[in-house]
N, C-alpha and C. Protein backbone atom coordinates (compact mmCIF):
# COMPACT_ATOMS: atom_id res chain seq x y z
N UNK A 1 24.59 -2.27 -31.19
CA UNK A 1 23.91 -3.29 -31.93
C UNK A 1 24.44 -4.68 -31.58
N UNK A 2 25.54 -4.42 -31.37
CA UNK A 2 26.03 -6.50 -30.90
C UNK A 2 25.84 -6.49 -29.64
N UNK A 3 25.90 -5.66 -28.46
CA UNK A 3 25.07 -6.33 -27.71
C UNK A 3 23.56 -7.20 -27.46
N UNK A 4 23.20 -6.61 -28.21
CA UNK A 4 21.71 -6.81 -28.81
C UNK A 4 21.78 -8.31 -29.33
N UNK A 5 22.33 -8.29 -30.26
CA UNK A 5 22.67 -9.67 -30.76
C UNK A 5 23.64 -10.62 -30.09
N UNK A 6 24.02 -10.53 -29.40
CA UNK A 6 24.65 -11.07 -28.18
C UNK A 6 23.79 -11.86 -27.26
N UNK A 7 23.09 -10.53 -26.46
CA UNK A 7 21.98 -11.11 -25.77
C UNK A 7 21.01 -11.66 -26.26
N UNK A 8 20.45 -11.37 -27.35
CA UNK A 8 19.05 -12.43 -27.98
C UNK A 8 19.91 -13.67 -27.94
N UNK A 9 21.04 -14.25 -28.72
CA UNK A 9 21.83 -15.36 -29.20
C UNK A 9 21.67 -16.26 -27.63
N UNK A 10 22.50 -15.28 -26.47
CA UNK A 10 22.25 -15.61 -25.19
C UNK A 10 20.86 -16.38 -24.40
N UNK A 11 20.11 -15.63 -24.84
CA UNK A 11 19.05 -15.79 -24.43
C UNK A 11 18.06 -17.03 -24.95
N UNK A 12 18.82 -17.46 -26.41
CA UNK A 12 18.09 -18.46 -26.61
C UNK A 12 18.68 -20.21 -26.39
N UNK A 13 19.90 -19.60 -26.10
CA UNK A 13 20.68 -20.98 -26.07
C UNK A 13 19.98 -21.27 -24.12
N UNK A 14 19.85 -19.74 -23.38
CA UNK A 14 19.37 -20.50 -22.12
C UNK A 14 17.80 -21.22 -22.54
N UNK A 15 17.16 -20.13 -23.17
CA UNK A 15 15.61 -21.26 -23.13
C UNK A 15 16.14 -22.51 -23.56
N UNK A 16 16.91 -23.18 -24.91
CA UNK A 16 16.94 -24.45 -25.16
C UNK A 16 17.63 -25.30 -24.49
N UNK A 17 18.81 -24.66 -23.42
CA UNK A 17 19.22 -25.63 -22.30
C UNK A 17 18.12 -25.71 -21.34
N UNK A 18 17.15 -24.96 -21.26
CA UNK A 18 16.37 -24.87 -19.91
C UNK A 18 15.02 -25.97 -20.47
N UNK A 19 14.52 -26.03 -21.56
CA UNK A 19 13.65 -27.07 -22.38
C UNK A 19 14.51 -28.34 -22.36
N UNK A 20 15.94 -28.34 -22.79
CA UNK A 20 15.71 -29.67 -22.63
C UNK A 20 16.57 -30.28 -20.64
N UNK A 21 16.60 -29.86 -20.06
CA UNK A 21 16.78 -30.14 -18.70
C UNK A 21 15.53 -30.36 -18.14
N UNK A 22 14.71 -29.68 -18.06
CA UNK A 22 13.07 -29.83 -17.89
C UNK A 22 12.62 -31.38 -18.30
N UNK A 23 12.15 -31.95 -16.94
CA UNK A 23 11.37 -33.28 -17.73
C UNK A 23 9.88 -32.90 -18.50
N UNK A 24 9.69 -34.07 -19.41
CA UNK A 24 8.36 -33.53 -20.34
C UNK A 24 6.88 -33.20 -19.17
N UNK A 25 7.10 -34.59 -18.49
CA UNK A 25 5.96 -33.88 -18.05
C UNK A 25 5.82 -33.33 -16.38
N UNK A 26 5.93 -32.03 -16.33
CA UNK A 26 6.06 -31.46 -15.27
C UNK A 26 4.36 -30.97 -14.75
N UNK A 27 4.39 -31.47 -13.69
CA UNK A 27 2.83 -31.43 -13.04
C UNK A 27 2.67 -30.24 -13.12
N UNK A 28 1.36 -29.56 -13.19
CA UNK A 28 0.63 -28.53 -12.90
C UNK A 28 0.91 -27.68 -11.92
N UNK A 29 1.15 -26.49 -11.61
CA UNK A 29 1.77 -26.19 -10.70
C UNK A 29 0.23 -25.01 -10.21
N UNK A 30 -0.87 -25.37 -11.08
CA UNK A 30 -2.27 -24.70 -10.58
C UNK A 30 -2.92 -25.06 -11.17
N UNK A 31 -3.73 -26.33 -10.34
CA UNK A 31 -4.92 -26.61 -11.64
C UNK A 31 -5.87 -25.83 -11.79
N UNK A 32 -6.37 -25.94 -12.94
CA UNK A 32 -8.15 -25.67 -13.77
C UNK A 32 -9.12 -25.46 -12.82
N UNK A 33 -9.19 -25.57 -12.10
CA UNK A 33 -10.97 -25.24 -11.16
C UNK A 33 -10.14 -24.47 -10.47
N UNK A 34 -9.11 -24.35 -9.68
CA UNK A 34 -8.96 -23.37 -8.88
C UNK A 34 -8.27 -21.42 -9.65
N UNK A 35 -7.53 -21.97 -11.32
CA UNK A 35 -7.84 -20.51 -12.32
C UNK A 35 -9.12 -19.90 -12.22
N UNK A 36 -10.14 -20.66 -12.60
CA UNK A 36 -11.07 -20.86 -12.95
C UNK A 36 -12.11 -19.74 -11.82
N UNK A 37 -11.09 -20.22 -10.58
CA UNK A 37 -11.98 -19.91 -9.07
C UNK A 37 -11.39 -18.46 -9.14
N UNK A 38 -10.16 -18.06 -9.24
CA UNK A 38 -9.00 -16.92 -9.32
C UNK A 38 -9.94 -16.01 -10.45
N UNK A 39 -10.28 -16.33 -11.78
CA UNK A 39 -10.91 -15.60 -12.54
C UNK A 39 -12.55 -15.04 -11.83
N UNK A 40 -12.86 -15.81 -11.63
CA UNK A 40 -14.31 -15.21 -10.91
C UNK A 40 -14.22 -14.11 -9.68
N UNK A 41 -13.21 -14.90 -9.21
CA UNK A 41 -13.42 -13.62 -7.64
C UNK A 41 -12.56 -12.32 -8.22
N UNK A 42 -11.73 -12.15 -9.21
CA UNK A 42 -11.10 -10.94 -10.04
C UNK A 42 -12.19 -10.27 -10.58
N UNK A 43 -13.02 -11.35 -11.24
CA UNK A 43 -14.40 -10.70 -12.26
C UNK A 43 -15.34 -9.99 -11.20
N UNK A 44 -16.13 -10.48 -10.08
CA UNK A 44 -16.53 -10.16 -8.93
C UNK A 44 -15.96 -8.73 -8.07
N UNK A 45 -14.71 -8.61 -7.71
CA UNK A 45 -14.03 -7.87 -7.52
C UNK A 45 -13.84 -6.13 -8.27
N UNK A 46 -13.49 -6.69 -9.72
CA UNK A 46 -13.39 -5.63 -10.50
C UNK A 46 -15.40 -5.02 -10.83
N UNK A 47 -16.01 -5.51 -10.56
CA UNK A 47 -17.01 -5.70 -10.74
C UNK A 47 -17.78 -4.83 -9.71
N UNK A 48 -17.41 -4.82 -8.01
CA UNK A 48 -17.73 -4.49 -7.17
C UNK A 48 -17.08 -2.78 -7.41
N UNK A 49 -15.65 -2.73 -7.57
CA UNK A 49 -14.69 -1.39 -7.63
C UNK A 49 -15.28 -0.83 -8.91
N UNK A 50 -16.10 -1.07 -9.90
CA UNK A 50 -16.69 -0.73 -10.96
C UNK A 50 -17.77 0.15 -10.28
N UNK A 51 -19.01 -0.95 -9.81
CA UNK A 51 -19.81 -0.17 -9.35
C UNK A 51 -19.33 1.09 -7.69
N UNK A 52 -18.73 0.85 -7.34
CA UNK A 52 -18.57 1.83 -6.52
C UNK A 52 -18.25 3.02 -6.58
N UNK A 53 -17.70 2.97 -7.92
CA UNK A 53 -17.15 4.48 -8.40
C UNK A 53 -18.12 4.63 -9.57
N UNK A 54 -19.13 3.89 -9.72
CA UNK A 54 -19.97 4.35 -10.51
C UNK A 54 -20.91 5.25 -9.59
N UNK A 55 -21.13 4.71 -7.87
CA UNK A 55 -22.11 5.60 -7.17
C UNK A 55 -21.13 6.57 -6.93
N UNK A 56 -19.87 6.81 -6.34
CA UNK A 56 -19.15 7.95 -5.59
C UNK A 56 -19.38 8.86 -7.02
N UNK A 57 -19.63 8.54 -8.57
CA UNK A 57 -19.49 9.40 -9.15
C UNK A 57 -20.40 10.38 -9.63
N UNK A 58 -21.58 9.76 -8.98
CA UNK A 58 -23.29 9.69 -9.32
C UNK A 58 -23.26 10.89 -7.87
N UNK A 59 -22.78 10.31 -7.04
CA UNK A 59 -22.92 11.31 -5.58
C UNK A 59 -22.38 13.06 -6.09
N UNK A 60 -21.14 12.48 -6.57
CA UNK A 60 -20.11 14.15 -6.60
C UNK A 60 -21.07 14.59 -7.84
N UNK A 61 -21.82 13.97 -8.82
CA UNK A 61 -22.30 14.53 -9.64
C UNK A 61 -23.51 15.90 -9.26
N UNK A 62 -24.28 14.83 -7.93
CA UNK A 62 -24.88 15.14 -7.49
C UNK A 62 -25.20 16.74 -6.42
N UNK A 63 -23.46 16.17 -5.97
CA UNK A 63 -23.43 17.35 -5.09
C UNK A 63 -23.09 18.68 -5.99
N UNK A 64 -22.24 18.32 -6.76
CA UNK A 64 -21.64 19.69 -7.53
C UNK A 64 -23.14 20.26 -8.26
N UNK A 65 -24.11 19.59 -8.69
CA UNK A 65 -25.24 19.98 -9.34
C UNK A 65 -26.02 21.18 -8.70
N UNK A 66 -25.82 20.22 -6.94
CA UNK A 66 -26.49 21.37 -5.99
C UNK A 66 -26.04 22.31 -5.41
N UNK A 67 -24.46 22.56 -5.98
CA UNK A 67 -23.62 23.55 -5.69
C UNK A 67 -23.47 24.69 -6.88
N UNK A 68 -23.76 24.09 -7.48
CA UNK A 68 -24.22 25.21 -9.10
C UNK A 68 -25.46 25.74 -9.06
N UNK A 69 -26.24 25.22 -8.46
CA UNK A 69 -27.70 25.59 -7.98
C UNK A 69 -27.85 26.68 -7.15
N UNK A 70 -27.02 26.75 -5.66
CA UNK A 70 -26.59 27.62 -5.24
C UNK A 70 -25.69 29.10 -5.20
N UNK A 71 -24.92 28.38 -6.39
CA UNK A 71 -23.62 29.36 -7.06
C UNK A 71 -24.81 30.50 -7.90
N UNK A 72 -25.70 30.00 -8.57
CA UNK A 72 -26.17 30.96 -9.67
C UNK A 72 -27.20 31.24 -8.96
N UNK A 73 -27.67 32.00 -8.09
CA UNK A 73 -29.04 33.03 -7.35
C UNK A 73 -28.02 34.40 -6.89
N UNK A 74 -26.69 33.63 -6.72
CA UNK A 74 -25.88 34.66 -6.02
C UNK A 74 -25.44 35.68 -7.68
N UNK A 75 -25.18 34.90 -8.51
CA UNK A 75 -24.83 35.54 -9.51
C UNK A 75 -25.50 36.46 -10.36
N UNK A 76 -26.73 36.02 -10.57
CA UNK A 76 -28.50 36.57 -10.69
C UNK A 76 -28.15 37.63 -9.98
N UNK A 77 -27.87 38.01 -8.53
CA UNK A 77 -28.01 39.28 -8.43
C UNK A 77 -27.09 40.25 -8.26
N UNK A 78 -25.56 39.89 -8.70
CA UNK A 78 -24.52 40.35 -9.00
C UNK A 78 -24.81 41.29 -10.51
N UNK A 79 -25.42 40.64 -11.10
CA UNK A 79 -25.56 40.89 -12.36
C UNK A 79 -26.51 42.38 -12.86
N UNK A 80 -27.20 42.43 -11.75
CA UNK A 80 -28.07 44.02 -12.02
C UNK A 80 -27.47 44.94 -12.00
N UNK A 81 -26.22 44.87 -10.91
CA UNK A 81 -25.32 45.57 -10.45
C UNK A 81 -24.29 46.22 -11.44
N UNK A 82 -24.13 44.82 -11.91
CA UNK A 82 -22.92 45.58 -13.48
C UNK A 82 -23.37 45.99 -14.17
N UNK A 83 -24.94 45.78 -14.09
CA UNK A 83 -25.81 46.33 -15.98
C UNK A 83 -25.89 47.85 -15.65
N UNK A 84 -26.25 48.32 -14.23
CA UNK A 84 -25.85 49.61 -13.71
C UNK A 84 -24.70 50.49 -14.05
N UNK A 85 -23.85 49.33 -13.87
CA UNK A 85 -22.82 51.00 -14.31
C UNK A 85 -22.30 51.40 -15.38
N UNK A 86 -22.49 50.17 -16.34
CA UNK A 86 -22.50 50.80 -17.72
C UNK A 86 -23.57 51.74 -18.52
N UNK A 87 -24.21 51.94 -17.46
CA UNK A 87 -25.60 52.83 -18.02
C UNK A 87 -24.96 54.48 -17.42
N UNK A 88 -24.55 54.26 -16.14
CA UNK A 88 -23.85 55.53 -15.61
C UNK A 88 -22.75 55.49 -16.57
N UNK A 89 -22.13 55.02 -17.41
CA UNK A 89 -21.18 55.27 -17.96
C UNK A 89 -21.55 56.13 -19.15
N UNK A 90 -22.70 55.70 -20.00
CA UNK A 90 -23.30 55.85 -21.23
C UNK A 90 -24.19 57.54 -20.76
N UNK A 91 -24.20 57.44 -19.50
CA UNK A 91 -24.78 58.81 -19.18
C UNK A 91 -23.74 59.83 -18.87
N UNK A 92 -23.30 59.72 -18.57
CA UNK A 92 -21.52 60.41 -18.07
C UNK A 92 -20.39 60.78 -19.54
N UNK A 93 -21.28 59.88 -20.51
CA UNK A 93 -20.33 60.25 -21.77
C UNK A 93 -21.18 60.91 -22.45
């Protein structure tokens, strides 16, 4: 626990030496139109990686659909097969 309180105590005496060493007015170190420019091409960006995995997800949707499509004709006729031998069973008992 006193480290704790140690370091916060620490920690604030550096911010208030570091506020007042700092002159008041320290230029911009990124102006406003070019945030501004940074936010759009992020928005754009995330925007683009949005939709792209909205189609890759639309595709795999797609494919697995037509792979279940395929999966069940095979199963359809797996299935006569088992209804068979529980009938030889029911005859056998």
């Amino acid at each position: 626990m006193i480290p704790l309180i140690v370091g916060a105590i620490a920690g604030a005496l550096a911010m208030r030496t570091l506020q007042r060493s700092l002159p008041r007015n320290l230029p911009r170190a990124v102006s406003t139109t070019s945030v501004g420019t940074v936010k759009a091409k992020l928005r754009e960006a995330s925007i683009s990686g949005l939709t792209t995995l909205e189609h890759s997800s639309a595709k795999l949707r797609q494919h697995l659909s037509e792979t279940q499509e395929q999966v069940e004709p095979a199963t359809a006729v797996a299935d006569p097969a088992s209804d068979s031998q529980p009938a030889q069973r029911e005859s056998e008992a």
